[in-house]
Protein backbone atom coordinates (compact mmCIF):
# COMPACT_ATOMS: atom_id res chain seq x y z
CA UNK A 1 2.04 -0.51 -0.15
CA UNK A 2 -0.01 -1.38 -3.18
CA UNK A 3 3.19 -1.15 -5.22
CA UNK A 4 5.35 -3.51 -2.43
CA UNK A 5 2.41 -6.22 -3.02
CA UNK A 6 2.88 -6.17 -6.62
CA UNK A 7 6.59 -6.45 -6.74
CA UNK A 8 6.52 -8.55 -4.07
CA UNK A 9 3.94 -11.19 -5.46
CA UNK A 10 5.40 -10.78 -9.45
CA UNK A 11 9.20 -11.98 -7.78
CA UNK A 12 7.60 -14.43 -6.05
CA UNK A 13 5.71 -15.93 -8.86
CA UNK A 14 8.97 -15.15 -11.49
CA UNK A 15 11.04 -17.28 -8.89
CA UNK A 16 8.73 -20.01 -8.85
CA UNK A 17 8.23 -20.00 -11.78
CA UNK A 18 11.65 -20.59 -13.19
CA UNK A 19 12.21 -23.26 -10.67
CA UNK A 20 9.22 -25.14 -11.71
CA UNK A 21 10.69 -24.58 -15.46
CA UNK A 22 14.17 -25.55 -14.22
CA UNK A 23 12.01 -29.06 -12.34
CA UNK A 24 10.43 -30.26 -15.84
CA UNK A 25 13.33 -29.66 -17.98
CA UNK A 26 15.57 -31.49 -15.97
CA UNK A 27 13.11 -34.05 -15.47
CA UNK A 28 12.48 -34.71 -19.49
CA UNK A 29 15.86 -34.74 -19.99
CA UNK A 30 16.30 -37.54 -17.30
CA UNK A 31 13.50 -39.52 -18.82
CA UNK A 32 14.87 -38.44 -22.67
CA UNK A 33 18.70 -37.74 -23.15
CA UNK A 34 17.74 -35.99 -26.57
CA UNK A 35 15.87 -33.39 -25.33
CA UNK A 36 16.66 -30.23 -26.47
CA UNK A 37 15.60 -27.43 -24.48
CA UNK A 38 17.47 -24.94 -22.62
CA UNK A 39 17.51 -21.95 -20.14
CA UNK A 40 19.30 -19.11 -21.59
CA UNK A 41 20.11 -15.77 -19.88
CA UNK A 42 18.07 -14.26 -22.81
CA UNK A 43 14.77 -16.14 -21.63
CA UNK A 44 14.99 -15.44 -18.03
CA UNK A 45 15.54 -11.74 -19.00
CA UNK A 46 12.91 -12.00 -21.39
CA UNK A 47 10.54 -13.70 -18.61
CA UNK A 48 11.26 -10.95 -16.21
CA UNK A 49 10.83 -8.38 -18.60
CA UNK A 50 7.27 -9.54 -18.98
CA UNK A 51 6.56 -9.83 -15.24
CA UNK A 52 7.73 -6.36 -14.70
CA UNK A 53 5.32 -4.72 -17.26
CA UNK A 54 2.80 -6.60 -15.71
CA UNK A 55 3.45 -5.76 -12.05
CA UNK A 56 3.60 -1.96 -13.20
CA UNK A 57 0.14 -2.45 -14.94
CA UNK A 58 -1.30 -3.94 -12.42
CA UNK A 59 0.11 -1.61 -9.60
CA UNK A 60 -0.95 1.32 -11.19
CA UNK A 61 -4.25 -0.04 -12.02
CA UNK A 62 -4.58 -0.64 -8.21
CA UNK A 63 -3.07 2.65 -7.34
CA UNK A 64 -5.64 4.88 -9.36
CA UNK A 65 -8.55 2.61 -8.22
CA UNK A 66 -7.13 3.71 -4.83
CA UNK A 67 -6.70 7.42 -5.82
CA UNK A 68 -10.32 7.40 -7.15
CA UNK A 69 -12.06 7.11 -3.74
CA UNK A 70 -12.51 10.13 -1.66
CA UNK A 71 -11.56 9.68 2.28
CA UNK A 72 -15.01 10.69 3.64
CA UNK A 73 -16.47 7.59 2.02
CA UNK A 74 -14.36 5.21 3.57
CA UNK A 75 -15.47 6.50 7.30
CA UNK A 76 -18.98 7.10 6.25
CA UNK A 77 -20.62 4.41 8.42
């Protein structure tokens, strides 16, 4: 589950992301025909590489945190 919430919320923020990217480039380029950047295929992988390493950081930090606590403490009242 931990693992699902970490994927889930590092695709979520990748795709927005990329559309907020995709937003202001289009809009300075409507505003400024000489603008010069672009979206390459070699950015977007590059952008997803990153999330990745940090969803699997973060999901394993919150998977040993997790692992760490013994069951009779989470029923102790």
């Amino acid at each position: 589950m931990i693992l699902f919430m970490a994927a889930l919320t590092s695709l979520t923020g990748y795709g927005l992301g990329i559309l907020l990217v995709t937003v202001v480039i289009s809009g300075a380029r409507w505003m400024s025909p000489y603008y010069a950047a672009t979206i390459t295929y070699w950015n977007l992988a590059l952008a997803f590489g990153m999330v990745f390493v940090i969803a699997v950081i973060s999901g394993y930090i919150g998977v040993r945190k997790v692992l760490k606590i013994e069951p009779f403490d989470i029923f102790r009242g």
